[in-house]
N, C-alpha and C. Protein backbone atom coordinates (compact mmCIF):
# COMPACT_ATOMS: atom_id res chain seq x y z
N UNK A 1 72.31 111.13 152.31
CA UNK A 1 73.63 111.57 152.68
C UNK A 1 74.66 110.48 152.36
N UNK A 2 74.08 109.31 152.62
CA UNK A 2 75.43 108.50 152.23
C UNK A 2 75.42 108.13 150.55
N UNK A 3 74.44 108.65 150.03
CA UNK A 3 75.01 108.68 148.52
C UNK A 3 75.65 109.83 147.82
N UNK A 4 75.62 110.22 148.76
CA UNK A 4 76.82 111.42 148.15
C UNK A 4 78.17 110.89 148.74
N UNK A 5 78.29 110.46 149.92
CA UNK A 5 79.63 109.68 150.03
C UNK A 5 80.14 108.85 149.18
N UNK A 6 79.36 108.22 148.63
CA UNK A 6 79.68 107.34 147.42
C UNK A 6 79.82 107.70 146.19
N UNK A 7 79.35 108.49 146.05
CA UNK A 7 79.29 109.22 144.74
C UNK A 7 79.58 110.87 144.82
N UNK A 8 80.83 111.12 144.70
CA UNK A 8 80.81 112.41 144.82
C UNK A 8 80.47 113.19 144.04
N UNK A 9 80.16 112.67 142.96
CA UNK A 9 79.52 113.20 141.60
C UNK A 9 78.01 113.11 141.41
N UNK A 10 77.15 114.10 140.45
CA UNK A 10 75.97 113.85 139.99
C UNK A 10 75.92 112.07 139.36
N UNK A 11 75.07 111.13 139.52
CA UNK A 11 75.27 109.71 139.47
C UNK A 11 75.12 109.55 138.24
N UNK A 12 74.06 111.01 137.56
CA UNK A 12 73.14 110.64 136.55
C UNK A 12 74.72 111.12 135.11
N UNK A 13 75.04 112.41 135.48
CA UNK A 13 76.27 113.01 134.58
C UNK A 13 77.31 112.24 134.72
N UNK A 14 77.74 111.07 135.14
CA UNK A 14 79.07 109.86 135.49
C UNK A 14 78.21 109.11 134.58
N UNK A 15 76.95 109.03 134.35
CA UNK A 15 76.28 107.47 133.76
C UNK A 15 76.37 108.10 132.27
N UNK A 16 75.94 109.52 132.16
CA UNK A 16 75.87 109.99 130.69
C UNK A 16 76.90 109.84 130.56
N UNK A 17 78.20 110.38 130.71
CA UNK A 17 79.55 110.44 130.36
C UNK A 17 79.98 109.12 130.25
N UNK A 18 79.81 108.01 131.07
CA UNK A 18 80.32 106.83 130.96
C UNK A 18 79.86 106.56 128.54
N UNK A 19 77.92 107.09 128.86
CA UNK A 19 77.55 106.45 127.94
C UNK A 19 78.10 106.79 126.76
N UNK A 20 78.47 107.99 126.63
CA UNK A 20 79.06 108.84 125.61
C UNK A 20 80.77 108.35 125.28
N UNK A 21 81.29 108.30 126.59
CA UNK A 21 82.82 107.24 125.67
C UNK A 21 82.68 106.30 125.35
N UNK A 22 81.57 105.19 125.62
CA UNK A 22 81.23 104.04 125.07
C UNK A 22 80.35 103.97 123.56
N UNK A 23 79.66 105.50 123.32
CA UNK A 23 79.60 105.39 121.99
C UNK A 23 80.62 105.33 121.54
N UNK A 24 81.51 106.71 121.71
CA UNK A 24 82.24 107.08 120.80
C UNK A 24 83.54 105.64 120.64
N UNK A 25 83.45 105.12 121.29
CA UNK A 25 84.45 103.88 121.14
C UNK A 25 84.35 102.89 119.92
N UNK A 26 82.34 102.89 119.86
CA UNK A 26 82.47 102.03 118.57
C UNK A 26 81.23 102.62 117.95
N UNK A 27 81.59 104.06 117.75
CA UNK A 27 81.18 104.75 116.50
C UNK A 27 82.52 104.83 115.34
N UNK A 28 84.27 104.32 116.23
CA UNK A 28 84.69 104.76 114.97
C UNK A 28 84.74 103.94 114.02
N UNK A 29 84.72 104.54 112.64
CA UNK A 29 84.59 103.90 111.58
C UNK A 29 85.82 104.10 110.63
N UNK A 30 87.07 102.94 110.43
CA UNK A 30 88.05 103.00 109.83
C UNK A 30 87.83 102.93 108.06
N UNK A 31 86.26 102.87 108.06
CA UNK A 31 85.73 102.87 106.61
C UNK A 31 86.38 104.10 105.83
N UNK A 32 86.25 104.28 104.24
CA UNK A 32 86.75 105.25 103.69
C UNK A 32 85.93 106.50 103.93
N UNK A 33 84.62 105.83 104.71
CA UNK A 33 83.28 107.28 104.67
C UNK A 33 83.58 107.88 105.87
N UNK A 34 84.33 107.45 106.63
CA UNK A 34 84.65 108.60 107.90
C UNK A 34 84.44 108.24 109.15
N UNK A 35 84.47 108.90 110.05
CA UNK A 35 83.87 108.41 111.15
C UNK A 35 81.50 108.62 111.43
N UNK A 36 81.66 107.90 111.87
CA UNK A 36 79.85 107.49 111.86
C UNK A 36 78.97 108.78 112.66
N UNK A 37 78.15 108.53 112.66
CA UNK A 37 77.03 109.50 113.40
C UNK A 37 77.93 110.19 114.71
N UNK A 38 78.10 111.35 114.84
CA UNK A 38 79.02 111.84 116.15
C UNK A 38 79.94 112.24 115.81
N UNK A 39 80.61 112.37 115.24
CA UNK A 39 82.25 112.78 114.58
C UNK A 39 82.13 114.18 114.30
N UNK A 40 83.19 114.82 114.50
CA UNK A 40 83.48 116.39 114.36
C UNK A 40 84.24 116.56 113.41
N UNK A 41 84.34 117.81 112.39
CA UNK A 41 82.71 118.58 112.56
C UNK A 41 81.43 117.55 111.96
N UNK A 42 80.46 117.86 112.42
CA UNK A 42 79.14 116.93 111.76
C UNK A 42 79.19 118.04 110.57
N UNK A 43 78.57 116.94 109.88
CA UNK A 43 78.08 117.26 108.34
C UNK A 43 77.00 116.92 107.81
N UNK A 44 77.10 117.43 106.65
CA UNK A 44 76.20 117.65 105.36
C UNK A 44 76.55 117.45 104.43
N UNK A 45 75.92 116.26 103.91
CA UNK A 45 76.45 115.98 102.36
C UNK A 45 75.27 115.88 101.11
N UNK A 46 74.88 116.93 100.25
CA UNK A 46 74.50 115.96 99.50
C UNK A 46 74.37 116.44 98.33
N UNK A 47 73.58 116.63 96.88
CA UNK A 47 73.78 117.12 95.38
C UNK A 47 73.00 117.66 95.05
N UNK A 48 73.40 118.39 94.08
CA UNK A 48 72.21 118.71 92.78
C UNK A 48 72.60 118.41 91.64
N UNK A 49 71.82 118.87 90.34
CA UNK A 49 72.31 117.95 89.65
C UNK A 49 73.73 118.56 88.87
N UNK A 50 74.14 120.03 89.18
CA UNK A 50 75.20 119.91 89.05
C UNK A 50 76.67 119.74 89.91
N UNK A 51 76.15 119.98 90.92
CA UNK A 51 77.71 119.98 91.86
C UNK A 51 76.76 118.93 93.19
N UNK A 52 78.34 118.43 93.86
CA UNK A 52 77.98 118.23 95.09
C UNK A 52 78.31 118.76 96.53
N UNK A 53 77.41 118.65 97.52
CA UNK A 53 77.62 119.90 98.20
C UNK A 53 78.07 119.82 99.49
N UNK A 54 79.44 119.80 100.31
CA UNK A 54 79.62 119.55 101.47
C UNK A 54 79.44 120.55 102.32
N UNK A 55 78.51 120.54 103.89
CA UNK A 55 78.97 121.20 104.37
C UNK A 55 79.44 120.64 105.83
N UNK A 56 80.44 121.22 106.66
CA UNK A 56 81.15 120.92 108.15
C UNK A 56 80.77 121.97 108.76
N UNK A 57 80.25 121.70 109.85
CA UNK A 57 79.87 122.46 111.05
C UNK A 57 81.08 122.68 111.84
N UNK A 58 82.28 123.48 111.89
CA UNK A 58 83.19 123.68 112.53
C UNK A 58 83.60 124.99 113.26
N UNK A 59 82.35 125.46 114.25
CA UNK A 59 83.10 126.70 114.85
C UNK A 59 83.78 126.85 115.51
N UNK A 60 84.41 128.09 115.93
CA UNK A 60 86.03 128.16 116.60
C UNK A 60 87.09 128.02 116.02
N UNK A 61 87.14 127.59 114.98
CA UNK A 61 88.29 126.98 114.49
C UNK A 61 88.87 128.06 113.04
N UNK A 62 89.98 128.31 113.05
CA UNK A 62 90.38 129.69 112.04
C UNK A 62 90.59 128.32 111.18
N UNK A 63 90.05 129.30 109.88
CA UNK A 63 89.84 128.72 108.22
C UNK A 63 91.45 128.21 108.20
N UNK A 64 92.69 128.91 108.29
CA UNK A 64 93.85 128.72 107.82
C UNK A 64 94.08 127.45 108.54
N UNK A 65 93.35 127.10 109.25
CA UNK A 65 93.97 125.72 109.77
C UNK A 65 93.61 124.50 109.32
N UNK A 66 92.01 124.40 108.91
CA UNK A 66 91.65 123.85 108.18
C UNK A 66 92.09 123.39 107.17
N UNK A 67 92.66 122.10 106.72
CA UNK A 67 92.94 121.09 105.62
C UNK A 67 92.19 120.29 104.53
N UNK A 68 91.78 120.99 103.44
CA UNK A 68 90.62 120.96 102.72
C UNK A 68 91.61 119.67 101.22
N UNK A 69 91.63 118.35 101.16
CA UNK A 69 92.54 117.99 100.19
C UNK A 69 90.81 117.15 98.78
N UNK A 70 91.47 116.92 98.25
CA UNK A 70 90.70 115.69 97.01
C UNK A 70 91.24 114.78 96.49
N UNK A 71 91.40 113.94 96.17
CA UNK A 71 92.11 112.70 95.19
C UNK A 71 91.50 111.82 95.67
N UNK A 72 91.74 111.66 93.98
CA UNK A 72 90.99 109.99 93.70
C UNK A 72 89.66 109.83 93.98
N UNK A 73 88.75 111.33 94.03
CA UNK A 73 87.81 110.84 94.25
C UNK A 73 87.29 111.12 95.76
N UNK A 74 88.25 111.08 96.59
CA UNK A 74 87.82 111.10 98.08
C UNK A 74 88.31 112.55 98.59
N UNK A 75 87.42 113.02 99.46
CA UNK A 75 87.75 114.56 99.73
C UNK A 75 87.60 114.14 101.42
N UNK A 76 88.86 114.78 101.85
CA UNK A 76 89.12 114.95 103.21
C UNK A 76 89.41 115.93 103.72
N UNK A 77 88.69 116.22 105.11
CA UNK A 77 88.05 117.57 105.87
C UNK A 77 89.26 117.30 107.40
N UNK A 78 90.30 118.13 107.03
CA UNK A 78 91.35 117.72 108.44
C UNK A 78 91.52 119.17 109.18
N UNK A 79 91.87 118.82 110.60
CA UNK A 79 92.54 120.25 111.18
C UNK A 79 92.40 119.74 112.71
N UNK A 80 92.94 120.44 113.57
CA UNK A 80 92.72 120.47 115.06
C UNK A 80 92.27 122.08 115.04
N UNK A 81 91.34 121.16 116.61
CA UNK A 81 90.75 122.11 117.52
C UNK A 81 91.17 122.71 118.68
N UNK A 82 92.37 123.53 119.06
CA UNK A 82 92.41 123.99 120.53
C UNK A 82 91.44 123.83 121.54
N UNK A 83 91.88 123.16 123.10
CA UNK A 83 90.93 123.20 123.61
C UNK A 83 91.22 124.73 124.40
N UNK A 84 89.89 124.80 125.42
CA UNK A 84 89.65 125.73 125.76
C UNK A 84 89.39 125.94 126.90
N UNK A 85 90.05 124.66 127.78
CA UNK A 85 89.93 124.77 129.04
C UNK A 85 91.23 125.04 129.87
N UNK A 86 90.70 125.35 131.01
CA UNK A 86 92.48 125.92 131.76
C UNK A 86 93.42 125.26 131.79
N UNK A 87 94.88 125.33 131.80
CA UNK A 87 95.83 124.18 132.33
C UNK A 87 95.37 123.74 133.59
N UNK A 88 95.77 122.45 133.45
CA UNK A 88 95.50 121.64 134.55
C UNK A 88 96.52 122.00 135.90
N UNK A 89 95.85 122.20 136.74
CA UNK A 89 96.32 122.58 138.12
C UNK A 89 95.80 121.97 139.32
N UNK A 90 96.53 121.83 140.50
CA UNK A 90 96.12 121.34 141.26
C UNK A 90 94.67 121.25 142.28
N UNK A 91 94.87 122.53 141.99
CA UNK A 91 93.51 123.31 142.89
C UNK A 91 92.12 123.89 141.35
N UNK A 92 92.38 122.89 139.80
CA UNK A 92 91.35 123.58 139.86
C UNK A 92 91.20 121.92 139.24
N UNK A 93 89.56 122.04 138.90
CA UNK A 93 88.82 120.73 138.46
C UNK A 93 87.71 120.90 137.69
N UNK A 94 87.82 119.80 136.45
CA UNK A 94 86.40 120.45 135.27
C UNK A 94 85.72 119.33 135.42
N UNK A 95 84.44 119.75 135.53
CA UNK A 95 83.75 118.90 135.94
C UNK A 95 82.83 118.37 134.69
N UNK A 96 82.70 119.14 133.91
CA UNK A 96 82.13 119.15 132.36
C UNK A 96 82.68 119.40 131.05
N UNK A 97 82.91 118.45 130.63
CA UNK A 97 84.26 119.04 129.37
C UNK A 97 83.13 117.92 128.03
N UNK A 98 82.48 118.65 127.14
CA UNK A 98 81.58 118.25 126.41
C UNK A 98 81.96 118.55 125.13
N UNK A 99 82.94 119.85 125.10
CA UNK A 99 83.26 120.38 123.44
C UNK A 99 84.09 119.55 123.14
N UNK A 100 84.88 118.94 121.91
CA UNK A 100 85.41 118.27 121.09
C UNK A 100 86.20 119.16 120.70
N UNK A 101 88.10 118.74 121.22
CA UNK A 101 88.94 119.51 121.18
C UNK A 101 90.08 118.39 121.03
N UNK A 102 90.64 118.45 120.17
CA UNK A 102 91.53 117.78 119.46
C UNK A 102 91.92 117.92 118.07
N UNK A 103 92.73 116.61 117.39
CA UNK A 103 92.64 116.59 116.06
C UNK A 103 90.93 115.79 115.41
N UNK A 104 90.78 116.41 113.77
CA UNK A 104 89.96 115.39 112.93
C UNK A 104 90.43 115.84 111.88
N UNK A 105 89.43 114.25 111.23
CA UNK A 105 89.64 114.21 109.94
C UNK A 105 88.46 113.27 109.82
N UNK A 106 87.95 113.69 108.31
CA UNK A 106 86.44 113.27 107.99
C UNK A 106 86.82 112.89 106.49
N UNK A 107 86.26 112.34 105.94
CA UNK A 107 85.99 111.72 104.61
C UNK A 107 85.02 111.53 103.89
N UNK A 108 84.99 112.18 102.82
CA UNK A 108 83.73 111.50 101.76
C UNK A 108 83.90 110.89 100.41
N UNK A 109 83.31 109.96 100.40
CA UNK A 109 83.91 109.50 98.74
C UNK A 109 82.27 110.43 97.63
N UNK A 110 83.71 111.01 96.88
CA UNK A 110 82.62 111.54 95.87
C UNK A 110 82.07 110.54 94.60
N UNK A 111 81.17 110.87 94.08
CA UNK A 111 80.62 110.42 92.65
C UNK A 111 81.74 110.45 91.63
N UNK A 112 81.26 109.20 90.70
CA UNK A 112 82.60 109.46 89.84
C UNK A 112 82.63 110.22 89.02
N UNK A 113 81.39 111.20 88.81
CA UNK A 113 81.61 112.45 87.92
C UNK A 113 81.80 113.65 88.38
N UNK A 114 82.31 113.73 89.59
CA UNK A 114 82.69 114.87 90.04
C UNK A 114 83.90 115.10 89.60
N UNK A 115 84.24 116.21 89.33
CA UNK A 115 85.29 117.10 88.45
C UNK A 115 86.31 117.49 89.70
N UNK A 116 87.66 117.02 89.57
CA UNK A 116 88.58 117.28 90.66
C UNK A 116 88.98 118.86 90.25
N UNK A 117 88.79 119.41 88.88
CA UNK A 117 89.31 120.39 89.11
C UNK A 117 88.34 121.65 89.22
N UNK A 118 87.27 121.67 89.19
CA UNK A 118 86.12 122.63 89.98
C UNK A 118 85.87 122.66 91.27
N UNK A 119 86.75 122.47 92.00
CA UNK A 119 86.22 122.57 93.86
C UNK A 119 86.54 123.75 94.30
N UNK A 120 85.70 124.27 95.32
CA UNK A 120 85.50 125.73 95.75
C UNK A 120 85.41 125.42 97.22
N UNK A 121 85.87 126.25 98.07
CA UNK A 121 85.70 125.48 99.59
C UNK A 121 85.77 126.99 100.08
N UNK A 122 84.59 127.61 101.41
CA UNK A 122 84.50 128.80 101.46
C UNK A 122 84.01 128.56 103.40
N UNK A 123 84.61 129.20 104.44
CA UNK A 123 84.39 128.92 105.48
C UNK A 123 83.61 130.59 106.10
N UNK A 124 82.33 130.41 106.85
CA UNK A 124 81.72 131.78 106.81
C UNK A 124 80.73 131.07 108.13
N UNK A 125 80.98 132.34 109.25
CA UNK A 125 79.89 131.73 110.46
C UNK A 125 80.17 130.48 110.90
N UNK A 126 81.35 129.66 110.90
CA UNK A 126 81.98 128.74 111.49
C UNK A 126 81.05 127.34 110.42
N UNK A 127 80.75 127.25 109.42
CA UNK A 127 80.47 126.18 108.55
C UNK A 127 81.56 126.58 107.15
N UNK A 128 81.84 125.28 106.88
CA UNK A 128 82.54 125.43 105.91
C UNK A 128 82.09 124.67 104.66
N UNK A 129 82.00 125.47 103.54
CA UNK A 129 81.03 124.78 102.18
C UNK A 129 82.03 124.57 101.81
N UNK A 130 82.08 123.45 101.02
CA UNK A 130 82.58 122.76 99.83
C UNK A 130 81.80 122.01 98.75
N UNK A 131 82.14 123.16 97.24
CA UNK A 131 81.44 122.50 96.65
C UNK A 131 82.33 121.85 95.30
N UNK A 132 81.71 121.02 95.10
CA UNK A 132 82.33 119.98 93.95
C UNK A 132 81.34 119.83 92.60
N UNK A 133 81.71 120.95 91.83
CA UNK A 133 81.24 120.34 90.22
C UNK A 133 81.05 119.35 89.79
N UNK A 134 79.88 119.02 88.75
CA UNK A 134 80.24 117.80 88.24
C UNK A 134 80.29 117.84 86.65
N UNK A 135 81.18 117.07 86.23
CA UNK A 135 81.81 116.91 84.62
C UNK A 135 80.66 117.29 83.83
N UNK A 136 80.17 118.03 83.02
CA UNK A 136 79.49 118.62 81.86
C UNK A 136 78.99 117.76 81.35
N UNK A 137 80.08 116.52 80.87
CA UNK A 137 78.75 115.58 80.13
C UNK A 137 78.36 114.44 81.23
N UNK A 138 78.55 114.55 82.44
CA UNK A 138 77.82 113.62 82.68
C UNK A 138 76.63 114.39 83.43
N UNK A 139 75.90 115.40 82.77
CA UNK A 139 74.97 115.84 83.58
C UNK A 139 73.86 115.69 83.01
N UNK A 140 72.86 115.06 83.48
CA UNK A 140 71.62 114.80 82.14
C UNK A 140 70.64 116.13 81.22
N UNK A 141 70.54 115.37 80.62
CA UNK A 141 70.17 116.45 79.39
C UNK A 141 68.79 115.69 78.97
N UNK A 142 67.66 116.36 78.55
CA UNK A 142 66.58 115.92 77.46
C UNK A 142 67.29 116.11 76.12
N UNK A 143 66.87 114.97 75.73
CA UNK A 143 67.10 114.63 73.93
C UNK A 143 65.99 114.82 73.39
N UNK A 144 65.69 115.38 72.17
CA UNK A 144 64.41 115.86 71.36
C UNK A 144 64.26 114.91 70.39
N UNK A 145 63.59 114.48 70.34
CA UNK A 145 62.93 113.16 69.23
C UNK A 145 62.22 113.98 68.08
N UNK A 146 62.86 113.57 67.12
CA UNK A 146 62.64 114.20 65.34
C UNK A 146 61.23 113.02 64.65
């Protein structure tokens, strides 16, 4: 009984939550590759040998809001998330707020033979593909020996 006086909260969900803003504090990464393991939407990156293939896990979120840009090489994944919890009022209190509701923005640096002007970006079931061609001749080929 007297640890509930002290703790008016579950001890164990205050210790997770503590642990979770203390990742996210120095997961961010001001690098050009984005933010690190944890960042919204999580992704998928990777090739074949002709295109390369992004995908963002972003449900909830309407396509038109989504900010799909490229240059120079670097393709950036932007938009906010509405949250989805009540206005804040006096008489009410959330005791669990776990979804990721704000702004992002994610980054990938592409290969340098990816073709800026073949990108296709298609959002379906709350993932959004993006795919990126790559330049014709730099795609390998067998050569035939005479």
């Amino acid at each position: 009984m007297f640890y509930r006086s002290l703790f008016p909260r579950d001890l164990v969900s205050e210790l997770d939550r503590l642990q979770r803003e203390m990742q996210q504090a120095y997961e961010f990464s001001p690098s050009i590759r984005g933010l690190a393991r944890g960042g919204f939407p999580a992704m998928n990156v990777g090739n074949t040998p002709h295109s390369v293939e992004i995908y963002a896990f972003a449900p909830g979120i309407d396509p038109a809001t989504i900010d799909v840009q490229l240059e120079k090489g670097v393709l950036t994944i932007a938009g906010e998330r509405a949250s989805v919890l009540p206005p804040q009022d006096a008489n009410a209190t959330v005791h669990i707020d776990e979804r990721f509701s704000g702004r992002f923005r994610r980054v990938v640096t592409l290969p340098d033979d990816a073709d800026p002007n073949a990108v296709s970006a298609k959002y379906r079931d709350g993932v959004l593909h993006v795919s990126v061609q790559r330049r014709q001749a730099a795609q390998p080929r067998r050569i035939s020996i005479e």
